[in-house]
N, C-alpha and C. Protein backbone atom coordinates (compact mmCIF):
# COMPACT_ATOMS: atom_id res chain seq x y z
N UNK A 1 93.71 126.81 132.58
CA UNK A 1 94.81 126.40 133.43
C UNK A 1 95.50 125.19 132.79
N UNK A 2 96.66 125.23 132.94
CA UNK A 2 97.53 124.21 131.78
C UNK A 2 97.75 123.01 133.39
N UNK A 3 98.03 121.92 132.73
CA UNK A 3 97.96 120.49 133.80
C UNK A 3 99.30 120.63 133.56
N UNK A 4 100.44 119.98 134.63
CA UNK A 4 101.67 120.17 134.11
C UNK A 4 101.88 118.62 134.69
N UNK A 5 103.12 117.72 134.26
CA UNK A 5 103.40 116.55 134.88
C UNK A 5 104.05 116.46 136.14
N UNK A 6 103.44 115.47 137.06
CA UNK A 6 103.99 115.27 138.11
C UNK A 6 103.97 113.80 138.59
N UNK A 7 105.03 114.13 139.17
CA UNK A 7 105.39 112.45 139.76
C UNK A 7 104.40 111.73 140.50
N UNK A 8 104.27 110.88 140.17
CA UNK A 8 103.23 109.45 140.54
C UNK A 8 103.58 109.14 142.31
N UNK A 9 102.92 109.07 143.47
CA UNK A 9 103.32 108.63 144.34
C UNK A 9 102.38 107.08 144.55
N UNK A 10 103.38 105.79 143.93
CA UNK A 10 102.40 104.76 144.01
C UNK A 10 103.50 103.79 145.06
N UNK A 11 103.22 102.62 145.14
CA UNK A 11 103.51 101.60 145.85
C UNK A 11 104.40 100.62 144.62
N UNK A 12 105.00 101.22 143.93
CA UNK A 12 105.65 100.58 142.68
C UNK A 12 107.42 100.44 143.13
N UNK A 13 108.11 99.42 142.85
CA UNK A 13 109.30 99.12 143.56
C UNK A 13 110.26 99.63 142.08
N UNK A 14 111.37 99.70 142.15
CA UNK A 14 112.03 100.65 141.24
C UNK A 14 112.70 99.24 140.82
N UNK A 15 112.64 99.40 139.12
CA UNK A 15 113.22 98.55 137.97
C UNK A 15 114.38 97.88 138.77
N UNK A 16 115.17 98.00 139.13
CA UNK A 16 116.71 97.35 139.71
C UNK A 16 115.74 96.15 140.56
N UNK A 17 115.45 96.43 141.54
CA UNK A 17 114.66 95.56 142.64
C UNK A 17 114.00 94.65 142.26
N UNK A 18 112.95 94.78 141.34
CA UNK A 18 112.41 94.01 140.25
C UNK A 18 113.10 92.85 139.32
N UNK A 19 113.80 93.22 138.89
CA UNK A 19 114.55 92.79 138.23
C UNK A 19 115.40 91.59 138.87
N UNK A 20 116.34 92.21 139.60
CA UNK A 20 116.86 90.93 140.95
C UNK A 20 116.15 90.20 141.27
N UNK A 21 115.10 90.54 141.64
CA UNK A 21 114.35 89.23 142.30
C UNK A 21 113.68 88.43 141.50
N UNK A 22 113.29 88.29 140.04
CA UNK A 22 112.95 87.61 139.02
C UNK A 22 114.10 86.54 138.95
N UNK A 23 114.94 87.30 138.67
CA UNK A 23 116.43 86.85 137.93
C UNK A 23 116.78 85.39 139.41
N UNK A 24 116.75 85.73 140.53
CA UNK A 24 117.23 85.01 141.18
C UNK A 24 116.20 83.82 141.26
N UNK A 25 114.66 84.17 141.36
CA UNK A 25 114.14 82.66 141.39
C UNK A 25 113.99 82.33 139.90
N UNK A 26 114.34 82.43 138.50
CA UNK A 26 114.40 81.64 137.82
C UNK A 26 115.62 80.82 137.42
N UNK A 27 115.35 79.95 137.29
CA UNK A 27 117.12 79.37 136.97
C UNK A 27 116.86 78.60 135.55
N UNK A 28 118.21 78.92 134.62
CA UNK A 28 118.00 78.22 133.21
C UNK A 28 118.57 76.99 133.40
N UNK A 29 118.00 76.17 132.53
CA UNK A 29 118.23 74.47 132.34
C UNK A 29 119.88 75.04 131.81
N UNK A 30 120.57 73.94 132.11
CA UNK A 30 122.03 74.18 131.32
C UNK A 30 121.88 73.52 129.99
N UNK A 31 122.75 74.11 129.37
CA UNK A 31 122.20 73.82 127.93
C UNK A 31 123.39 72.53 127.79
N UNK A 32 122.84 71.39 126.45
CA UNK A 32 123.47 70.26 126.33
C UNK A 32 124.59 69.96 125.50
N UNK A 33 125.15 71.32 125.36
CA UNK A 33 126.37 71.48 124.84
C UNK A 33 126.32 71.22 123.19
N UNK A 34 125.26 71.44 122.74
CA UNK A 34 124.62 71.12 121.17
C UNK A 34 125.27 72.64 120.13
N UNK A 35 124.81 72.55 119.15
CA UNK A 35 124.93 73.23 117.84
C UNK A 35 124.32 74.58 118.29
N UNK A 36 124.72 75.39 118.23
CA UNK A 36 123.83 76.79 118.51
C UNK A 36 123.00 76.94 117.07
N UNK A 37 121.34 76.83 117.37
CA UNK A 37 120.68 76.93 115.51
C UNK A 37 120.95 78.92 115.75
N UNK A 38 121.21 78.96 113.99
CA UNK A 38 120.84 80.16 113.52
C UNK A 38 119.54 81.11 113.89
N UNK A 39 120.28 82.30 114.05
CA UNK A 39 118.85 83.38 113.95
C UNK A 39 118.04 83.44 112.85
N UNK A 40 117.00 83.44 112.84
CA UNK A 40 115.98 84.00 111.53
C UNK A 40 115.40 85.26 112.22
N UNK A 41 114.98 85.79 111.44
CA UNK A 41 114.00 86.93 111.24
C UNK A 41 113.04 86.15 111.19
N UNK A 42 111.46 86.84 111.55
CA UNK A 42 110.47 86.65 111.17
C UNK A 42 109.67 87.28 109.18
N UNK A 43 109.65 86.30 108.49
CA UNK A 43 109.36 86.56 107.45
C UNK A 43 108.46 88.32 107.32
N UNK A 44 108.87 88.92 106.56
CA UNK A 44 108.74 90.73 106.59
C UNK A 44 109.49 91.57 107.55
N UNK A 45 110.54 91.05 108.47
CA UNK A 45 110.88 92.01 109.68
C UNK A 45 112.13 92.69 108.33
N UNK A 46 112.96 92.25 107.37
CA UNK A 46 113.68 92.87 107.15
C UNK A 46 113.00 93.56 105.66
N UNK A 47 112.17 93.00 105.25
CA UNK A 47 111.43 93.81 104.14
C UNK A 47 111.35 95.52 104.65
N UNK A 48 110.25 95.13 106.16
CA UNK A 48 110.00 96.72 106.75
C UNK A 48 111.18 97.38 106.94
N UNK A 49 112.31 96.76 107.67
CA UNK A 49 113.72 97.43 107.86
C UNK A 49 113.99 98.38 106.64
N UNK A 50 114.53 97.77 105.39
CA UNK A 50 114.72 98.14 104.46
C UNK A 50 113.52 99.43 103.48
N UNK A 51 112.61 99.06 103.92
CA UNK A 51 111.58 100.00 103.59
C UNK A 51 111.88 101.34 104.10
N UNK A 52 111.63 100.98 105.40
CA UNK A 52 112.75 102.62 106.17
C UNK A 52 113.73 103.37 105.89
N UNK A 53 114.42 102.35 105.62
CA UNK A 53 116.02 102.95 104.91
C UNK A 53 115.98 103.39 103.62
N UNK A 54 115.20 102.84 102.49
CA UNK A 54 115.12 103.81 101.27
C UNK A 54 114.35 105.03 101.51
N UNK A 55 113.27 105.26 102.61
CA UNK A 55 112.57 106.13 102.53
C UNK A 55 113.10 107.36 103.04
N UNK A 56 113.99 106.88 104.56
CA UNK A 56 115.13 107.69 104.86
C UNK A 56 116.33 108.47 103.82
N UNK A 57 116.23 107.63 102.90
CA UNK A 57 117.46 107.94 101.95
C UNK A 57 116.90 108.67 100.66
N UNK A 58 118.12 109.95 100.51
CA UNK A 58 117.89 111.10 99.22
C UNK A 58 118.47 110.62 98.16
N UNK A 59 119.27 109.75 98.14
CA UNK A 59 120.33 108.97 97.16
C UNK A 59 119.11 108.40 95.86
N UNK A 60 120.07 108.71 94.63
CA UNK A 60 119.25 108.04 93.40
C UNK A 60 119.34 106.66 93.72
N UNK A 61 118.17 105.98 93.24
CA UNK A 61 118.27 104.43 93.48
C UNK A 61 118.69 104.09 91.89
N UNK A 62 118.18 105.08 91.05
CA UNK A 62 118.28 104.26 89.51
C UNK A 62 119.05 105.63 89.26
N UNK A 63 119.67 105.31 88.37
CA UNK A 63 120.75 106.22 87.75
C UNK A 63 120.39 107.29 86.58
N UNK A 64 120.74 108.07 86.50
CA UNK A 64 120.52 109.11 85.93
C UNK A 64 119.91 109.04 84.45
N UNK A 65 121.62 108.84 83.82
CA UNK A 65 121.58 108.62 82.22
C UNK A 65 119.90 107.22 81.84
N UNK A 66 120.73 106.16 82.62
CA UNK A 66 119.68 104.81 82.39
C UNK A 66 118.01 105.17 82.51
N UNK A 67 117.81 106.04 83.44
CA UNK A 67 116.48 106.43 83.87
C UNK A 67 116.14 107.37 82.70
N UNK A 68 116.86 108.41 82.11
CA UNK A 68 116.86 109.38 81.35
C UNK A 68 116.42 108.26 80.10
N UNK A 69 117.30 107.73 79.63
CA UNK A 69 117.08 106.25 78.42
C UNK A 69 115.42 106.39 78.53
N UNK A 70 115.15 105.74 79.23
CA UNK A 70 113.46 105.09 79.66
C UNK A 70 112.76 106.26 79.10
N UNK A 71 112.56 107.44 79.83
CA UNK A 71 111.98 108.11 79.78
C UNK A 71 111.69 108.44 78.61
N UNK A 72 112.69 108.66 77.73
CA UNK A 72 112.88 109.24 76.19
C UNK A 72 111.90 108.09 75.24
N UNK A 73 112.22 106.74 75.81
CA UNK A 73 111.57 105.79 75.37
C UNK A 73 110.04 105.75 75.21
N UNK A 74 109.93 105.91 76.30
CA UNK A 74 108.45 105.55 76.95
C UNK A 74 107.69 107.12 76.05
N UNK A 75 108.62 108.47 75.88
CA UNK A 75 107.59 109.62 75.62
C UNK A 75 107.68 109.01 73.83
N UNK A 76 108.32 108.33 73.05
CA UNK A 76 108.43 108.69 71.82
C UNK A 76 107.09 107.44 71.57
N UNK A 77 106.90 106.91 72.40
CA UNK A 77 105.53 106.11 72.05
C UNK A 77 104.05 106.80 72.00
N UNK A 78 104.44 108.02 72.79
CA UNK A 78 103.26 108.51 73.04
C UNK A 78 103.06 110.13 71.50
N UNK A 79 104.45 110.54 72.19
CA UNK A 79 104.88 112.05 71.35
C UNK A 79 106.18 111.28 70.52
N UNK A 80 106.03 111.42 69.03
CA UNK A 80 107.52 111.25 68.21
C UNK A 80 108.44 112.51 68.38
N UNK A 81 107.82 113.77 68.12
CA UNK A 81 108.35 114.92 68.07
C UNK A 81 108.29 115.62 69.24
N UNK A 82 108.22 115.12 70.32
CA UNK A 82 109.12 115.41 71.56
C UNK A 82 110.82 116.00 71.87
N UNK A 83 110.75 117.36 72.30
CA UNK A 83 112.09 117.55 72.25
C UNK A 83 112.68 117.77 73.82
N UNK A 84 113.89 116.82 74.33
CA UNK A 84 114.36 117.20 75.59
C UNK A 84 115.21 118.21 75.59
């Protein structure tokens, strides 16, 4: 027999309600009319960002011909008479 999902009947007040009533008993200090400091990142948050995004991405990072160069390089050390 497969379990299927069903709605929770709890004593839980719905996000909006919640929310209001936080919001109204806290009150922010007014601020002293100062320099707004800059955002930082936390040291690695944009390393990982970027990690994602090359991994996401089909795009050559190194270029064709230049990469091709290397390669030819790197085999004539091993094989002279290597033919591409």
């Amino acid at each position: 027999m497969k379990q299927t999902a069903s709605e929770s009947v709890g004593s839980k007040a719905p996000r909006q309600l919640l929310i209001g009533k936080y919001q109204k008993s806290t009150k922010l200090a007014p601020t002293s009319g100062g320099v707004e400091k800059p955002h930082y990142f936390r040291p690695g948050t944009i390393t990982v960002r970027e990690i994602g995004k090359y991994q996401k991405s089909t795009k050559l990072l190194i270029r064709k011909l230049s990469f091709q160069r290397l390669v030819r390089e790197i085999t004539q050390d091993f094989k002279s008479d290597m033919l591409f």
